[in-house]
Protein backbone atom coordinates (compact mmCIF):
# COMPACT_ATOMS: atom_id res chain seq x y z
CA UNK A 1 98.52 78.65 66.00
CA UNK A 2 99.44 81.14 63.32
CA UNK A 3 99.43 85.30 64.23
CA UNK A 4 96.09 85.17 61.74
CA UNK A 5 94.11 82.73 64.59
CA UNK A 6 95.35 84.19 67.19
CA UNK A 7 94.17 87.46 66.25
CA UNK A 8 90.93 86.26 65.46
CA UNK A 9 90.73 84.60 68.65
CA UNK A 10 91.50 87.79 70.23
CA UNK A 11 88.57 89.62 68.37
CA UNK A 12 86.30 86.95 69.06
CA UNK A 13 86.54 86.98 72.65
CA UNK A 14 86.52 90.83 72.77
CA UNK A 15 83.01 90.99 71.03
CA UNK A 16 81.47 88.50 72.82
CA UNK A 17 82.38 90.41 75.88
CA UNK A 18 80.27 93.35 75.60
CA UNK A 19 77.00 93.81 75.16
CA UNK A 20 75.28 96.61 73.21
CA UNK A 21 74.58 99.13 76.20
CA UNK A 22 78.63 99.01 76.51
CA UNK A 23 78.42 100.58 72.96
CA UNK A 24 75.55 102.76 72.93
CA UNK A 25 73.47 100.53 71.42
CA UNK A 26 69.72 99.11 72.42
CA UNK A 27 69.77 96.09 73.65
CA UNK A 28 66.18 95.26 72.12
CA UNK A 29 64.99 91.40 72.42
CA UNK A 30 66.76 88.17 73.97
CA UNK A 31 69.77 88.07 71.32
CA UNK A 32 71.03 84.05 70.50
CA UNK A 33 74.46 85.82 69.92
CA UNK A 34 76.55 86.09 72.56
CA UNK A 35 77.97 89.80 72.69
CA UNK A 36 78.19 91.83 70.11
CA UNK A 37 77.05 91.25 66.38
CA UNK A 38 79.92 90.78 64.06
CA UNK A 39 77.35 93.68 62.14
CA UNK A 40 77.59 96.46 65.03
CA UNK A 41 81.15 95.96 65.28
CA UNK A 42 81.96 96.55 61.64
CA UNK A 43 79.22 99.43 62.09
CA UNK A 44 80.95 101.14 64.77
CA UNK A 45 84.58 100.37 63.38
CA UNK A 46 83.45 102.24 60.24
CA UNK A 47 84.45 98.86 57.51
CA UNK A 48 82.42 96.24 56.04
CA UNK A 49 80.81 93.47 57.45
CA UNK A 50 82.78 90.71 55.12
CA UNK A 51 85.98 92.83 56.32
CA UNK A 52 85.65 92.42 59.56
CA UNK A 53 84.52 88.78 59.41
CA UNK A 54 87.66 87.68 57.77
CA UNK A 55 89.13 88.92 59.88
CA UNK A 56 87.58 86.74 62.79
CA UNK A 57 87.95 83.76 60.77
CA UNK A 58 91.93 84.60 60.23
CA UNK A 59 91.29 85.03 56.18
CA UNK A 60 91.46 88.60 55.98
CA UNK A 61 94.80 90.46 54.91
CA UNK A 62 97.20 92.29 57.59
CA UNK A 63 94.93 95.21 59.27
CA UNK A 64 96.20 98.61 58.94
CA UNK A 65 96.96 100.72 62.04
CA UNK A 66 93.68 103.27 61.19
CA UNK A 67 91.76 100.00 61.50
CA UNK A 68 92.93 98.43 64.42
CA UNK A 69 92.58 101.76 66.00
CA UNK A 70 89.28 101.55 64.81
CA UNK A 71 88.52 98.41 66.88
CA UNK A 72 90.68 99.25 70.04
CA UNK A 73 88.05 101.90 70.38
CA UNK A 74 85.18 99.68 69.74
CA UNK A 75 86.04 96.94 72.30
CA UNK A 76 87.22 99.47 74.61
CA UNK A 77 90.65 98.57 75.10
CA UNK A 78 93.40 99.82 77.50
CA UNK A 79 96.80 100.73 76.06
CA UNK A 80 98.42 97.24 77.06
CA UNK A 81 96.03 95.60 75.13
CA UNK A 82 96.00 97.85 72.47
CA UNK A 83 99.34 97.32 72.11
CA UNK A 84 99.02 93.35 72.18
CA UNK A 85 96.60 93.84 69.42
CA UNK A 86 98.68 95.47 67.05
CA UNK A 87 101.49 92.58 67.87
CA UNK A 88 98.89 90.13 66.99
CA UNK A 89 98.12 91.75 63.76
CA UNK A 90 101.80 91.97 63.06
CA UNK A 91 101.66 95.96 62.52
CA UNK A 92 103.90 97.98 64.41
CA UNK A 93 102.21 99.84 67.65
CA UNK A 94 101.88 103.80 66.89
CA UNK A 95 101.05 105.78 69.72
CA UNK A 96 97.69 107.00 71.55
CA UNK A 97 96.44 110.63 69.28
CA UNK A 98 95.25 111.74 72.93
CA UNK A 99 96.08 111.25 76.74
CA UNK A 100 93.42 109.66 78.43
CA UNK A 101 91.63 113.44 80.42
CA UNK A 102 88.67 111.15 81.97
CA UNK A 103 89.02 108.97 85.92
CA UNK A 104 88.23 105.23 85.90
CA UNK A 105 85.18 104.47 88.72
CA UNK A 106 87.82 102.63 90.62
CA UNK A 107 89.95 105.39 91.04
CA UNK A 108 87.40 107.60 91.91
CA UNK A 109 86.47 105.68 94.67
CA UNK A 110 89.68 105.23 96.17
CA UNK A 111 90.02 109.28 96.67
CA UNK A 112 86.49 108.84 98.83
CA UNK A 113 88.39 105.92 101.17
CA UNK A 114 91.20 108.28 101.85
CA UNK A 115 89.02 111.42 103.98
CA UNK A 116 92.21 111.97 106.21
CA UNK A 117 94.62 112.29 103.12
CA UNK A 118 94.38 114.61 100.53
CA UNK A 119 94.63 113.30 96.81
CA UNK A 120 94.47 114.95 93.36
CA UNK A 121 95.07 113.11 89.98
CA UNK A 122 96.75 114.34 87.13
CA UNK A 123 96.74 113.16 83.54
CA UNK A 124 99.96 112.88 81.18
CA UNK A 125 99.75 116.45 80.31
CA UNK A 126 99.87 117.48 84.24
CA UNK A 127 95.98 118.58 84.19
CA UNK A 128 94.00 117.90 87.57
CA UNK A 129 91.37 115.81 86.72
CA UNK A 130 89.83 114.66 90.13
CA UNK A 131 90.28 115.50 93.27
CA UNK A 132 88.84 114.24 97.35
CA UNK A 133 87.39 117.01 99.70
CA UNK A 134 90.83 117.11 101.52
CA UNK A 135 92.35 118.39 98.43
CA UNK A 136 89.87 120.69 98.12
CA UNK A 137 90.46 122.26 101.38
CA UNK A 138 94.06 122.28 101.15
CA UNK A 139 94.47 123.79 97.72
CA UNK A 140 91.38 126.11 98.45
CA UNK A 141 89.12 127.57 95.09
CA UNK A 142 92.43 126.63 92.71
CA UNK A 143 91.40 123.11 91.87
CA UNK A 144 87.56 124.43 90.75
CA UNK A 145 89.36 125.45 87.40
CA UNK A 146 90.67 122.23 87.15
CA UNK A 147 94.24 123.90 86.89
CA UNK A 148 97.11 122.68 84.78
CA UNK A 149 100.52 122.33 87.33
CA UNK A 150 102.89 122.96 84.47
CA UNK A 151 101.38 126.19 83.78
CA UNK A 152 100.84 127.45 87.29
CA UNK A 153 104.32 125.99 87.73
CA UNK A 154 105.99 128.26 84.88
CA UNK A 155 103.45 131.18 84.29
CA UNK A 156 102.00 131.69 87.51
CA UNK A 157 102.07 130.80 91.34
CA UNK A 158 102.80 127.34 92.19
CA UNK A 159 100.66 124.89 95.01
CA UNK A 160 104.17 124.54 96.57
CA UNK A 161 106.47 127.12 98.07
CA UNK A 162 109.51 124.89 98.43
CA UNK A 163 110.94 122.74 96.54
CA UNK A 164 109.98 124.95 93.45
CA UNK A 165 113.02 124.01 91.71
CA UNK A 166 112.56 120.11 92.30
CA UNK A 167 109.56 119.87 91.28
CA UNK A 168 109.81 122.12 87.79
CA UNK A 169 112.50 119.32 86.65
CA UNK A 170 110.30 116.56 87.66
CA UNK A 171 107.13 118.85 85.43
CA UNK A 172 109.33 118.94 82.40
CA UNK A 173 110.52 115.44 82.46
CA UNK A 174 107.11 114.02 82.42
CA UNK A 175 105.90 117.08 79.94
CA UNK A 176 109.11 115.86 77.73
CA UNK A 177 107.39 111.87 78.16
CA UNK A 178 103.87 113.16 77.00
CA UNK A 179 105.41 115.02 74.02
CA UNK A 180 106.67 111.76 73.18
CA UNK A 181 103.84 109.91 73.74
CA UNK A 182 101.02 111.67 72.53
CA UNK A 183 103.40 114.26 69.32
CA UNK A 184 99.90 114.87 68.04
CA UNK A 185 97.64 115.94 70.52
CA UNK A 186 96.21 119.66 69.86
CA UNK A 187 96.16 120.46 73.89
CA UNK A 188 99.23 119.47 74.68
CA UNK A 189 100.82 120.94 71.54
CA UNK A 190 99.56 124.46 73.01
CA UNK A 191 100.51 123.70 76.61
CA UNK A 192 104.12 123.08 75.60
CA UNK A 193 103.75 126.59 73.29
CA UNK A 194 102.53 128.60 76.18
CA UNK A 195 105.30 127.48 78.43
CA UNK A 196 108.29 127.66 75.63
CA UNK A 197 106.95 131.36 75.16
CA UNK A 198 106.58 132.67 78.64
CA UNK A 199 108.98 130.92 80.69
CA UNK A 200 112.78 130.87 80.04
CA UNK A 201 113.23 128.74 83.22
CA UNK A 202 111.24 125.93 81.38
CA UNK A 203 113.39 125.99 78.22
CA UNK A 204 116.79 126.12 80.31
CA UNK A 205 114.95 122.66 81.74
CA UNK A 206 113.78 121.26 78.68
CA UNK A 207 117.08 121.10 77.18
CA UNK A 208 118.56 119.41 79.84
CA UNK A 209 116.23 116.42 79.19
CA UNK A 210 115.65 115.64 83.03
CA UNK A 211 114.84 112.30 83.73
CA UNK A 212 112.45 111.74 86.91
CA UNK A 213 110.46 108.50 88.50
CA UNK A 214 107.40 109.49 90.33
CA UNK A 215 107.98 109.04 93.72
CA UNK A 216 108.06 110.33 96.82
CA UNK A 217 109.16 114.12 98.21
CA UNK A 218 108.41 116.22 100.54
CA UNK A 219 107.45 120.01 100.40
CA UNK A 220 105.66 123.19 102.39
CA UNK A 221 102.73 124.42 101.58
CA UNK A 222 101.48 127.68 102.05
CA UNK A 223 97.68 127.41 103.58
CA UNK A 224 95.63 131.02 104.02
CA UNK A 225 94.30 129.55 107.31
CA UNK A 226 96.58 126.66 108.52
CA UNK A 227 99.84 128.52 107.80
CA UNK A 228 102.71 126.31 106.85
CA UNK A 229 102.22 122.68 105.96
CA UNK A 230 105.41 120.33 105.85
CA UNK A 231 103.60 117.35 103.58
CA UNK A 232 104.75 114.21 102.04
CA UNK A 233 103.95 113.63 98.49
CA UNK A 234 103.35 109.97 97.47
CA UNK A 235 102.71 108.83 93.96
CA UNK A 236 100.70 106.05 92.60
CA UNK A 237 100.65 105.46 88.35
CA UNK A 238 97.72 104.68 86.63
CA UNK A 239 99.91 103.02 84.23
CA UNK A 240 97.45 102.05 81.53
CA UNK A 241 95.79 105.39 81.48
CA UNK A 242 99.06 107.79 81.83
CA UNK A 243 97.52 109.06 85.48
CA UNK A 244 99.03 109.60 88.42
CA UNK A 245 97.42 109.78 91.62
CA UNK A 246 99.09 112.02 94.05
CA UNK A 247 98.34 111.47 97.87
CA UNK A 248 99.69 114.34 100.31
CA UNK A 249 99.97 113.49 104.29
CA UNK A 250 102.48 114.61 106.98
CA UNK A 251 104.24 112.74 109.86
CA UNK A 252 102.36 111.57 112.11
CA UNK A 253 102.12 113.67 115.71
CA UNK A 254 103.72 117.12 114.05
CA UNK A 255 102.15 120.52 114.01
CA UNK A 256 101.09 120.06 109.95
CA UNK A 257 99.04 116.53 110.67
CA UNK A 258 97.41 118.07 113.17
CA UNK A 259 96.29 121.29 110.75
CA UNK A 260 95.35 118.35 108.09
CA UNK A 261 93.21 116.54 110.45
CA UNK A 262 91.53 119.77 111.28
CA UNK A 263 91.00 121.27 107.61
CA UNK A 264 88.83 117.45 107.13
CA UNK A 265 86.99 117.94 110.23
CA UNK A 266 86.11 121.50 108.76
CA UNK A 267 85.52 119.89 105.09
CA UNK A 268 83.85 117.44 106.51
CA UNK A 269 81.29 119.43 108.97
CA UNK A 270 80.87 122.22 106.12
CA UNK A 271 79.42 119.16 103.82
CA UNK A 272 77.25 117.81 106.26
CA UNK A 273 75.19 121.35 107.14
């Protein structure tokens, strides 16, 4: 099978995968096609409809990048198949404009299944995103802003009071990823502005051009009404969104699991009156 059918396999099997209330549109009467219209896609992709259907029947010539763009955002695809489109089409990959600032359903749900540990998620650019009731009660009123770590790292108080040093490498290495990434992106270009401008501990950082693997580490935490909190912080990736999911517990049976266990009882009682 040449790359030409085996992109227009690809395409075929994406459209007939979604139906029009996936894109916005009506779904109207019973429809003899199965999935989309080879019409709504070219509609939505912005290109004709002969276009698109050589495409599907491998006759078209080599897609450009603005196109299959074009249709990654139609058929709603995730970065690794984004990417194995563009290989199919023979065009080399160019990166994402934007990092993804939105929380799949699925990860949403897991921060409800975790009441006893407190979880936030940040996206490429170190913005909290989401967040469970723990969270909430451990970081207090700071997460209603939906704060950006890097900049409360650099420019004003950090979550953490030890460790600071740690974790501001860690921030710039995955700030220095994004950059990379995502060299476009309007936010992010002002994030990395701010932080050049009023922090000379960030630029003595940035040109070391850390290196860091989420992980685990362990900090204190400074709590108005449980006092000190030794924590663990565990990462999970969201690796086709550019996420990271970051669960904080303590040992079990010390002073700080105790205080956790009590700030969700409290979360947990306050939600229910």
């Amino acid at each position: 099978m040449t790359g030409k059918q085996e992109l227009a396999r690809f395409l075929r099997r994406r459209r007939e995968l979604l139906v029009p209330a996936d894109v916005g549109l009506p779904g109207g009467a019973v429809r003899r096609t199965l999935g989309l219209r080879r019409e709504e896609v070219a509609e939505l992709a912005h290109m004709s409809v002969d276009y698109y259907a050589r495409l599907e029947q491998a006759r078209g010539p080599r897609p450009s990048p603005r196109i299959l763009d074009a249709l990654s955002g139609v058929f709603r695809l995730t970065p690794a198949e984004r990417t194995h489109l563009f290989r199919l089409a023979g065009t080399q990959v160019t990166p994402p404009a934007s990092p993804v600032r939105t929380v799949r359903p699925h990860v949403a749900a897991l921060l409800r299944r975790i009441p006893d540990t407190a979880a936030i998620v940040t996206d490429a650019t170190y913005d909290v995103i989401a967040w469970n009731p723990l969270a909430a009660a451990v970081f207090g009123g700071d997460l209603d802003a939906r704060p950006n770590q890097a900049r409360r790292r650099f420019l004003g108080r950090p979550m953490e009071s030890s460790s600071a040093e740690e974790f501001g490498a860690i921030v710039v290495a995955r700030l220095r990823r994004a950059a990379d990434r995502y060299p476009h992106d309007p936010q992010l270009t002002r994030l990395l502005a701010e932080l050049r401008a009023g922090s000379e501990e960030f630029r003595e950082i940035w040109a070391t051009g850390p290196v860091h693997a989420p992980g685990h580490r362990s900090k204190t935490l400074t709590h108005p009404e449980a006092g000190r909190l030794r924590v663990n912080c565990d990462v999970l990736t969201v690796p086709h969104d550019d996420q990271q999911v970051v669960f904080v517990t303590a040992d079990p049976g010390t002073p700080s699991a105790r205080a956790l266990r009590q700030l969700a009882s409290r979360k947990r009682d306050f939600s229910e009156r």
